[in-house]
N, C-alpha and C. Protein backbone atom coordinates (compact mmCIF):
# COMPACT_ATOMS: atom_id res chain seq x y z
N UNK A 1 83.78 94.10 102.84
CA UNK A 1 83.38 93.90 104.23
C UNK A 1 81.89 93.61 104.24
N UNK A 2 81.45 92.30 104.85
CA UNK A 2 80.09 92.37 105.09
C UNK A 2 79.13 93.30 106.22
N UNK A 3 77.87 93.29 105.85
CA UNK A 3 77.43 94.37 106.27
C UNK A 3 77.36 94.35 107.77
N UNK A 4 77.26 93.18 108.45
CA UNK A 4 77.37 92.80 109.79
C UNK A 4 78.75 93.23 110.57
N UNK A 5 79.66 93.57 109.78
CA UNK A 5 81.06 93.66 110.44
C UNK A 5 82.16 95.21 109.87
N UNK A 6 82.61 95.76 110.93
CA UNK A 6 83.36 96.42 110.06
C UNK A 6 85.04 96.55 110.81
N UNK A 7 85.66 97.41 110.44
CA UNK A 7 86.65 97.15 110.67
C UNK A 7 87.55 98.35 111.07
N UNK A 8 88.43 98.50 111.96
CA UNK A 8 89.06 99.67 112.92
C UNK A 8 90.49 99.39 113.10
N UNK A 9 91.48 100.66 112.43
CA UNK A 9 92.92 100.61 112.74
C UNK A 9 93.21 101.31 113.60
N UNK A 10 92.62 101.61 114.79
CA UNK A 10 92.79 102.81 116.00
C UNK A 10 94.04 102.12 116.41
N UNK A 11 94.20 100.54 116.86
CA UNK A 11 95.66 99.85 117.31
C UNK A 11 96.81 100.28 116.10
N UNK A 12 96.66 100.26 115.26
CA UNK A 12 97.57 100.74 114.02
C UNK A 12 97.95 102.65 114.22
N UNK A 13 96.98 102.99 114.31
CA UNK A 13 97.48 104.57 114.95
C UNK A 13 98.35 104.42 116.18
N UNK A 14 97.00 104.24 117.32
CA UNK A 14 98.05 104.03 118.84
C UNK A 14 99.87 103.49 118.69
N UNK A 15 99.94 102.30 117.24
CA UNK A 15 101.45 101.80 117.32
C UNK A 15 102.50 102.97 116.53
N UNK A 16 101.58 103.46 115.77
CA UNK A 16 102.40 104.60 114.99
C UNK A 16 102.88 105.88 116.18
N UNK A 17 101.85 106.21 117.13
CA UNK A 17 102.28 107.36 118.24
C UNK A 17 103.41 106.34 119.19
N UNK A 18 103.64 105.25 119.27
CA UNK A 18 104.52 104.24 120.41
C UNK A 18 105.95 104.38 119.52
N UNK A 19 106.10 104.25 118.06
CA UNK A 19 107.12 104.62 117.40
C UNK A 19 107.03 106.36 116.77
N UNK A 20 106.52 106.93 117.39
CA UNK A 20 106.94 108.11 117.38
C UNK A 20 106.64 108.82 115.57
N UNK A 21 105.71 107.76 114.60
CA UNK A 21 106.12 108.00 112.76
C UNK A 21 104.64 108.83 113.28
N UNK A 22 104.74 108.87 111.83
CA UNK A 22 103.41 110.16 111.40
C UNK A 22 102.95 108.66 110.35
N UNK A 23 101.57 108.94 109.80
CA UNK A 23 100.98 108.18 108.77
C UNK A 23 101.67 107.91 107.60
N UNK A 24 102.72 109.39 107.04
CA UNK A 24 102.93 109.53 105.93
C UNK A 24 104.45 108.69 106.10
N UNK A 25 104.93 108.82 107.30
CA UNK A 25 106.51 108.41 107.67
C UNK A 25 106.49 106.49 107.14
N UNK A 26 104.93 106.23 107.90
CA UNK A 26 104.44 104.62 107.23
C UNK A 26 104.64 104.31 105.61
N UNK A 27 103.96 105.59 105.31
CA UNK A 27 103.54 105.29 103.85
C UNK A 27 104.58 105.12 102.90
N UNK A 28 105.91 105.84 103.14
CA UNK A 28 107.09 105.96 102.90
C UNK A 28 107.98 104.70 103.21
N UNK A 29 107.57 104.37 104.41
CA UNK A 29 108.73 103.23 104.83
C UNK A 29 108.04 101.58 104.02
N UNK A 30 107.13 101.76 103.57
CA UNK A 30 106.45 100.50 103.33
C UNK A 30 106.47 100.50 101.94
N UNK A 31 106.42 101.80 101.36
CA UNK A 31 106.07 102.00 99.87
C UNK A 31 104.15 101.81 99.31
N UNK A 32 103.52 102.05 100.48
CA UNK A 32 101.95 102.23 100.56
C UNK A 32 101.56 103.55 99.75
N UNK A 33 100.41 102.84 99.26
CA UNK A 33 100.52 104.10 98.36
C UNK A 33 99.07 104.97 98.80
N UNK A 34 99.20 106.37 98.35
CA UNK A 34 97.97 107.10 99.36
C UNK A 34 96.64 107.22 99.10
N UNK A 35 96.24 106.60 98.39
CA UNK A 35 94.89 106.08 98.48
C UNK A 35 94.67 104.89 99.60
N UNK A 36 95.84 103.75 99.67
CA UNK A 36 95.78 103.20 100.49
C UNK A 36 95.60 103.74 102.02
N UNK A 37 96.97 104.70 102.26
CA UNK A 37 96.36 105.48 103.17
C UNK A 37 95.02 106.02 103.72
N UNK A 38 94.25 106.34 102.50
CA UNK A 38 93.29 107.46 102.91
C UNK A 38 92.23 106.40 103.11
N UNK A 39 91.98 104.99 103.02
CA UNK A 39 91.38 103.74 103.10
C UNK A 39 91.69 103.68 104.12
N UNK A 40 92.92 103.21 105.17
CA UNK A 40 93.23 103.11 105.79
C UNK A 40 92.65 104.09 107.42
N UNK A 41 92.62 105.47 106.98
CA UNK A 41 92.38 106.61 107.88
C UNK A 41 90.96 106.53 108.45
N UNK A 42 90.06 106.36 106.84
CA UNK A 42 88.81 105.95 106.67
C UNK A 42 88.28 104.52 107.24
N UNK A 43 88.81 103.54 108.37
CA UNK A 43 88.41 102.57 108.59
C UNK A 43 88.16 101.68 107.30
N UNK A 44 88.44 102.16 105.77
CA UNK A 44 87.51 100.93 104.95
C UNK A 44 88.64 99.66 104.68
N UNK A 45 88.30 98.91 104.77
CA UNK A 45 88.75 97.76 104.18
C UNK A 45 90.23 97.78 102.85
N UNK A 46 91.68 97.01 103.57
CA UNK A 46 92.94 97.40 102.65
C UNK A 46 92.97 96.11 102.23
N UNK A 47 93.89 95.84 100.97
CA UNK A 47 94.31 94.57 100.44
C UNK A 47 95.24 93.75 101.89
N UNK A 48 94.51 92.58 101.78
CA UNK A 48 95.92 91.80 102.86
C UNK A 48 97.14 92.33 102.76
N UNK A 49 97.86 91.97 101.85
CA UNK A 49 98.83 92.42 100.95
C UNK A 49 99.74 93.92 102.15
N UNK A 50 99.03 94.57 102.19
CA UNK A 50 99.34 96.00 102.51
C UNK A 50 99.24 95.63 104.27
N UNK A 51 98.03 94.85 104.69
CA UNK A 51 98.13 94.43 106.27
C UNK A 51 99.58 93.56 106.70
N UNK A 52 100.29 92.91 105.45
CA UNK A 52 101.04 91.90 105.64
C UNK A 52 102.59 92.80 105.84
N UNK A 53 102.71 94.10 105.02
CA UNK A 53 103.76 94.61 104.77
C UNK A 53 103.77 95.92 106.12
N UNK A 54 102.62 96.34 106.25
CA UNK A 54 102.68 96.75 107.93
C UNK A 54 103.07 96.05 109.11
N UNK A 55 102.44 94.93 109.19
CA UNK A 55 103.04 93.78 110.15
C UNK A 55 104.41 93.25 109.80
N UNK A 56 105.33 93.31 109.08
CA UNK A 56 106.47 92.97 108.82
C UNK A 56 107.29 93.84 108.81
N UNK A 57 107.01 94.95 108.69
CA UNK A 57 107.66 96.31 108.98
C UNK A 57 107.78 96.70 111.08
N UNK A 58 106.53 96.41 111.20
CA UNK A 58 106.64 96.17 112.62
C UNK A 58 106.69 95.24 113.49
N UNK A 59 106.91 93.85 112.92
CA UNK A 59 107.01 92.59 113.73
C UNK A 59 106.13 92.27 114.16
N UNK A 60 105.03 92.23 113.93
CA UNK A 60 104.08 92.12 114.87
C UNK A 60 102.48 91.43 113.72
N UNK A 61 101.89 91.28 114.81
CA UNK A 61 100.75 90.24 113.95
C UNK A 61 99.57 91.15 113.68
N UNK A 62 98.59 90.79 112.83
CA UNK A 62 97.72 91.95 112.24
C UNK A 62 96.24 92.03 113.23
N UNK A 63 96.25 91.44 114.46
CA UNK A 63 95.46 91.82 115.12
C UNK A 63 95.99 92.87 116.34
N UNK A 64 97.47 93.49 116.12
CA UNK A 64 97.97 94.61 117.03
C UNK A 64 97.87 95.55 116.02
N UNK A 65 97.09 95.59 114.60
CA UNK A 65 97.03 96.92 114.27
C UNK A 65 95.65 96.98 113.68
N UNK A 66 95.04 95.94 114.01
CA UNK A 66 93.19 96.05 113.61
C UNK A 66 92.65 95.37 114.41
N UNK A 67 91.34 95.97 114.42
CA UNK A 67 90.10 95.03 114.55
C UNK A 67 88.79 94.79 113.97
N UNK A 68 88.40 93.45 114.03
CA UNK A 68 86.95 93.68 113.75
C UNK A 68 85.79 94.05 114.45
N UNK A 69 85.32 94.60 114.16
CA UNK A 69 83.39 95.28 115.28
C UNK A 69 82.19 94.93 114.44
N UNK A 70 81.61 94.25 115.36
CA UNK A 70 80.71 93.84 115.14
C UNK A 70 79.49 95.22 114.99
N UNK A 71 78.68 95.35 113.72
CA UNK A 71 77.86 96.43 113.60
C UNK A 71 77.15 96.33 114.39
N UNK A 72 75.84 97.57 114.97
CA UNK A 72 74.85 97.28 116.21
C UNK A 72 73.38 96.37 115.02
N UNK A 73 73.57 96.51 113.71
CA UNK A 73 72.56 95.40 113.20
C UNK A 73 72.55 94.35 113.31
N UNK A 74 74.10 93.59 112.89
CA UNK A 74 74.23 92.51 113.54
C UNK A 74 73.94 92.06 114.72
N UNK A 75 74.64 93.24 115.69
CA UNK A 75 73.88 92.61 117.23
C UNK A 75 72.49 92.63 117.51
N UNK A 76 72.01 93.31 116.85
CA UNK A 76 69.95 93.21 117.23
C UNK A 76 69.70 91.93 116.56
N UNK A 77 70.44 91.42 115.45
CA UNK A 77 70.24 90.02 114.54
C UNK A 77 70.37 88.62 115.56
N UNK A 78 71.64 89.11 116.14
CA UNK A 78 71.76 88.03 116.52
C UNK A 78 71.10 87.57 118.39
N UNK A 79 70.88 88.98 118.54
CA UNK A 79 69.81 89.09 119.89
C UNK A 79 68.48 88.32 119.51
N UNK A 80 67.50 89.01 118.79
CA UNK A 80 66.47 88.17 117.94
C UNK A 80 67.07 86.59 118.24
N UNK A 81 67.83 86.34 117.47
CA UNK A 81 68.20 84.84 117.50
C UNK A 81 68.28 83.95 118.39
N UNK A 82 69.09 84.48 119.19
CA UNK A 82 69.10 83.83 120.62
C UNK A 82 67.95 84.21 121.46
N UNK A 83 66.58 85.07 121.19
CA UNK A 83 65.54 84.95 121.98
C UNK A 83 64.73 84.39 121.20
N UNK A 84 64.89 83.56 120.42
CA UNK A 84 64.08 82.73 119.33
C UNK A 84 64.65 81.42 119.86
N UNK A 85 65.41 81.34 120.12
CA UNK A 85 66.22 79.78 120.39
C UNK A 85 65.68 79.70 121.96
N UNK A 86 65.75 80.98 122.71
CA UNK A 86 65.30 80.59 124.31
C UNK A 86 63.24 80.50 124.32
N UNK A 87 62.96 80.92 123.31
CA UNK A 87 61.43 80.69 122.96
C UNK A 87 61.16 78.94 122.65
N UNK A 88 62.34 78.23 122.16
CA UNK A 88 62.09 77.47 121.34
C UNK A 88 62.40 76.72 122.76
N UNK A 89 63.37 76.28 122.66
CA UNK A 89 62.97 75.45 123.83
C UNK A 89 62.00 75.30 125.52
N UNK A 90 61.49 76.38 125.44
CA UNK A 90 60.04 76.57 126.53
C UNK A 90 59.28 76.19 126.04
């Protein structure tokens, strides 16, 4: 993950409480293994691979069980930027 961006399965929980599983009930039905899990719990970054076999297990596309967020460095980066660009043309 670059340092500007990170990444959140809170939609991947919220879908696990809508089907009623526990984390581990996932880990079982997918054959995920628990390090993956504990990556997973931890917001860090999973193999596609493992995003692909969650979404196929639940039908569904891999932006109903993640997202990306933009870090607040990035946003001061890219604030700077765009008041450099509104400097530039005055």
């Amino acid at each position: 993950m670059t340092d500007d961006m990170t990444v959140s399965y809170n939609k991947l929980w919220k879908l696990l409480v809508d089907y009623k599983m526990s984390p581990a009930d996932l880990r079982r039905a997918i054959g995920m293994g628990s390090n993956t899990l504990g990556k997973l719990r931890k917001d860090k970054v999973v193999a596609l691979e493992v995003l692909m076999k969650i979404c196929s297990y639940f039908d569904c596309n891999v932006g109903d069980i993640m997202d990306f967020i933009k870090t607040e460095k990035a946003e001061s980066e890219h604030s700077e930027t765009d008041a450099d660009k509104q400097r530039a043309k005055e």
